[in-house]
C-alpha atoms as a PDB file:
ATOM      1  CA  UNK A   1       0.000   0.000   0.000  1.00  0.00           C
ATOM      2  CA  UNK A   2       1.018   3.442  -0.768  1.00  0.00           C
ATOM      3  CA  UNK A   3       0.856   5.726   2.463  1.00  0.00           C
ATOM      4  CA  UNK A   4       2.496   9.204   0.649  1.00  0.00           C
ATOM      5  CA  UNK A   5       1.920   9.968  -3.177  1.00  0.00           C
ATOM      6  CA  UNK A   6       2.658  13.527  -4.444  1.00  0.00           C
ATOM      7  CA  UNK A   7       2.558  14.223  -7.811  1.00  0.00           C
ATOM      8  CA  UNK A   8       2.770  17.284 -10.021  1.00  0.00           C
ATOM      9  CA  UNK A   9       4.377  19.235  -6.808  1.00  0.00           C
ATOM     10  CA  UNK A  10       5.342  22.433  -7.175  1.00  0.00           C
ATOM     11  CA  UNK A  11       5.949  25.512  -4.955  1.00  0.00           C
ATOM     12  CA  UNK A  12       6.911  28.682  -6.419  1.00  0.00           C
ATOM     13  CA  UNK A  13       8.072  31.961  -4.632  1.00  0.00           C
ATOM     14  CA  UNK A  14       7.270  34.430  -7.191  1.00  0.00           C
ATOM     15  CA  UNK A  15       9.779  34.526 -10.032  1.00  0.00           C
ATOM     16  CA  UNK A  16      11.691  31.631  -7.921  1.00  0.00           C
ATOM     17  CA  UNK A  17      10.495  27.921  -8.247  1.00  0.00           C
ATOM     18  CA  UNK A  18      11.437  26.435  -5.432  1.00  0.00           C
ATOM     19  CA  UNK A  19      10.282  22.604  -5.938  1.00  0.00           C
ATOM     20  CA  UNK A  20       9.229  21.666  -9.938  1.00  0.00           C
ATOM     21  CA  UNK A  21       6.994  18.745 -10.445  1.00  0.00           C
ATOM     22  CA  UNK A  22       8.116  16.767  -7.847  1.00  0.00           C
ATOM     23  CA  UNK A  23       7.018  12.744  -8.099  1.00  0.00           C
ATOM     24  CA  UNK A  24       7.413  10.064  -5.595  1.00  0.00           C
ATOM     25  CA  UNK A  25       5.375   7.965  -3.035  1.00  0.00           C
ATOM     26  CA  UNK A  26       6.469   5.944  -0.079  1.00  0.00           C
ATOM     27  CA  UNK A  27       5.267   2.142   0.668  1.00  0.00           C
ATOM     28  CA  UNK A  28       4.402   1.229   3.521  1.00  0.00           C
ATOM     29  CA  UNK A  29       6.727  -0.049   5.946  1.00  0.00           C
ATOM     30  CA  UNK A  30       9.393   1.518   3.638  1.00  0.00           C
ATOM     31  CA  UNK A  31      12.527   3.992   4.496  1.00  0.00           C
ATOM     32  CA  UNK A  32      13.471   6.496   1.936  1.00  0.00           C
ATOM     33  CA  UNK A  33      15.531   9.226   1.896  1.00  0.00           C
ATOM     34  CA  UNK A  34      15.528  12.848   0.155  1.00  0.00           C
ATOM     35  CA  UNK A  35      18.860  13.815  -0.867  1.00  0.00           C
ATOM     36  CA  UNK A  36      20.216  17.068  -2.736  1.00  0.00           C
ATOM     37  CA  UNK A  37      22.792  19.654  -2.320  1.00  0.00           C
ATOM     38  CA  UNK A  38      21.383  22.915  -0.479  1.00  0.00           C
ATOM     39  CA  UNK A  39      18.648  24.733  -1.960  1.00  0.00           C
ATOM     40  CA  UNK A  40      17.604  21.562  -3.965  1.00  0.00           C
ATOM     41  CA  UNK A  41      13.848  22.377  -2.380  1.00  0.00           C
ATOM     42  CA  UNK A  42      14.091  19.465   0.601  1.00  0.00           C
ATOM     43  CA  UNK A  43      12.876  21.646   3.497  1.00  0.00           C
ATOM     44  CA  UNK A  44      10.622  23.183   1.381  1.00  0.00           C
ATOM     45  CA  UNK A  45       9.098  19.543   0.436  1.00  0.00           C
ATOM     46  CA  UNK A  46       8.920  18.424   3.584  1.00  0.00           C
ATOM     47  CA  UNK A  47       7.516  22.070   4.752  1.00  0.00           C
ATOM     48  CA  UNK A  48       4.402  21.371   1.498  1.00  0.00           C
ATOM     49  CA  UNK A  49       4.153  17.430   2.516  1.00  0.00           C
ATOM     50  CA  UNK A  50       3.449  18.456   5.987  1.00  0.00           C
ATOM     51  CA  UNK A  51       1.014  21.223   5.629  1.00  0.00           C
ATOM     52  CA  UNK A  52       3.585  24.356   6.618  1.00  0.00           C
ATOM     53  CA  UNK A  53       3.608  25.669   3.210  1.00  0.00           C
ATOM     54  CA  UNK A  54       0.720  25.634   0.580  1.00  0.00           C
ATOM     55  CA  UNK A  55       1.545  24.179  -2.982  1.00  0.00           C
ATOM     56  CA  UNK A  56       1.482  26.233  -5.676  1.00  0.00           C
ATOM     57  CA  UNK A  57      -0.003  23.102  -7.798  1.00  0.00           C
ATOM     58  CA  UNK A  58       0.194  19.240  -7.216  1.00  0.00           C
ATOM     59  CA  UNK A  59      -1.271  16.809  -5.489  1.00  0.00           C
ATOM     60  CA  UNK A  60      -0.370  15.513  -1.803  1.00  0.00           C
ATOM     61  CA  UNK A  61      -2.086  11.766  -0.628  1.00  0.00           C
ATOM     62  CA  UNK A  62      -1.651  10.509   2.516  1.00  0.00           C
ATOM     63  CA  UNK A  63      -3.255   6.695   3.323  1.00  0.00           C
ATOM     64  CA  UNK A  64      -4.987   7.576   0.208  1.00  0.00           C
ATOM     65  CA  UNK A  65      -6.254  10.609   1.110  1.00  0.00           C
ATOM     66  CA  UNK A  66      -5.742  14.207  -0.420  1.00  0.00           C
ATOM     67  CA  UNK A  67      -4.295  16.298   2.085  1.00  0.00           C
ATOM     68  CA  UNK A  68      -2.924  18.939  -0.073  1.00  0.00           C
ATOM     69  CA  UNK A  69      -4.768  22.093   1.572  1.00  0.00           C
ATOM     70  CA  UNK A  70      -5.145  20.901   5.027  1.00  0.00           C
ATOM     71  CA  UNK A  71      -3.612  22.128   7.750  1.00  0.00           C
ATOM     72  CA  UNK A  72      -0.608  21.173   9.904  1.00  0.00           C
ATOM     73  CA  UNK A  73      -2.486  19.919  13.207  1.00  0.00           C
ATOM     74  CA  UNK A  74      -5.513  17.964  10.661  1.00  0.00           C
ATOM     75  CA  UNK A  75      -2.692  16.025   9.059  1.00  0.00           C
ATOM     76  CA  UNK A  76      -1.056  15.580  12.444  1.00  0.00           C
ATOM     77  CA  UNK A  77      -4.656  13.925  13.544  1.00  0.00           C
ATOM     78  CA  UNK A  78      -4.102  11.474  11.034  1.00  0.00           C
ATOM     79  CA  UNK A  79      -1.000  10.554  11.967  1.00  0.00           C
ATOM     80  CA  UNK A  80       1.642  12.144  10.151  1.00  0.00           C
ATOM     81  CA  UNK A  81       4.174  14.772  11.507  1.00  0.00           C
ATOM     82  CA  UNK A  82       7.350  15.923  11.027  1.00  0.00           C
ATOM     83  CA  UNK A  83      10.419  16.821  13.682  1.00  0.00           C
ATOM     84  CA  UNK A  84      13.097  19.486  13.315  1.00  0.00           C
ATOM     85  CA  UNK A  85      16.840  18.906  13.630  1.00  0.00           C
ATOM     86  CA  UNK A  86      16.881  20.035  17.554  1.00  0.00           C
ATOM     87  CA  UNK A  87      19.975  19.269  19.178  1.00  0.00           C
ATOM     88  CA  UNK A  88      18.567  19.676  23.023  1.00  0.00           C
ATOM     89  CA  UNK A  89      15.285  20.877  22.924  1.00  0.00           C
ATOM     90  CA  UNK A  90      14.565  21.369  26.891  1.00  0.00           C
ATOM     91  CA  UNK A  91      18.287  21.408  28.201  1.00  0.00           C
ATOM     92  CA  UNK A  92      17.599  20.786  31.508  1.00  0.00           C
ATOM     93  CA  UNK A  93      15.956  17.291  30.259  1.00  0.00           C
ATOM     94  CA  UNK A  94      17.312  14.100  29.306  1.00  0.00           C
ATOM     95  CA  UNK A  95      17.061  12.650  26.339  1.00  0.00           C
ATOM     96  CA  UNK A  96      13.879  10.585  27.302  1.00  0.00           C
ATOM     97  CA  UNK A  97      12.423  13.653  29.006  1.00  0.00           C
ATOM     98  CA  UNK A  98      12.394  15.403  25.746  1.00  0.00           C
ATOM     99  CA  UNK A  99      11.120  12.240  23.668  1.00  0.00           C
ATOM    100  CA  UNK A 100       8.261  11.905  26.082  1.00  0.00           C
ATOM    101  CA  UNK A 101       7.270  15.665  25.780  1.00  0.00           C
ATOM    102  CA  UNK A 102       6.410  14.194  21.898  1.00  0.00           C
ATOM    103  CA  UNK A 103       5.221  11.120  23.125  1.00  0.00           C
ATOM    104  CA  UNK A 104       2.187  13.457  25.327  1.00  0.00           C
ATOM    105  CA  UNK A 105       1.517  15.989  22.648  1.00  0.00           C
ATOM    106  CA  UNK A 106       0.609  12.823  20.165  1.00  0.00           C
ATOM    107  CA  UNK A 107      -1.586  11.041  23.164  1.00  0.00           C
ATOM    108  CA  UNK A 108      -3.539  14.871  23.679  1.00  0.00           C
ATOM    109  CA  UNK A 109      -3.362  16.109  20.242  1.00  0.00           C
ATOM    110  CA  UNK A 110      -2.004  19.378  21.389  1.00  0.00           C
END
């Protein structure tokens, strides 16, 4: 089963295209990787896949469902976030601490 397809994905900053016509889906129980040299448009597809950012045309499907315009915290509900690259977020807390401060906001939906 496919659980993300995007297809046609494009984001555009005025003159600047940032991502053009991306293409790819993810299997499920698969690991895959997005690779490029800086300013290849990863953040930014990660930023359109997870609702930050709105497309400026494609299509995003998660468990078979278009989430292209939905918001962050709707395609959190269905299970689906992303993390930032956060050394020590809570420096005063260990490593578990800080995984368990995830582990609550996914068991309140905060």
């Amino acid at each position: 089963m496919r659980m993300l397809e995007v297809e046609c994905l494009r984001k555009s900053f005025g003159g600047l295209t940032a991502v053009a016509d991306a293409d790819f889906y993810v299997n499920e129980g698969e690991i895959v990787g997005l690779i490029g040299p800086n300013g290849a448009g990863k953040t930014t597809i990660f930023n359109l896949v997870s609702g930050t950012m709105r497309p400026t045309s494609g299509v995003i499907r998660f468990k078979g469902e278009d989430i292209t315009h939905m918001k962050p915290h709707q395609i959190c509900r269905r299970s689906m976030a992303r993390t930032f690259q956060s050394v020590n977020l809570f420096p005063q807390m260990s490593v578990l601490e800080n995984i368990l401060i995830g582990a609550l906001e996914s068991w309140f939906q905060i």
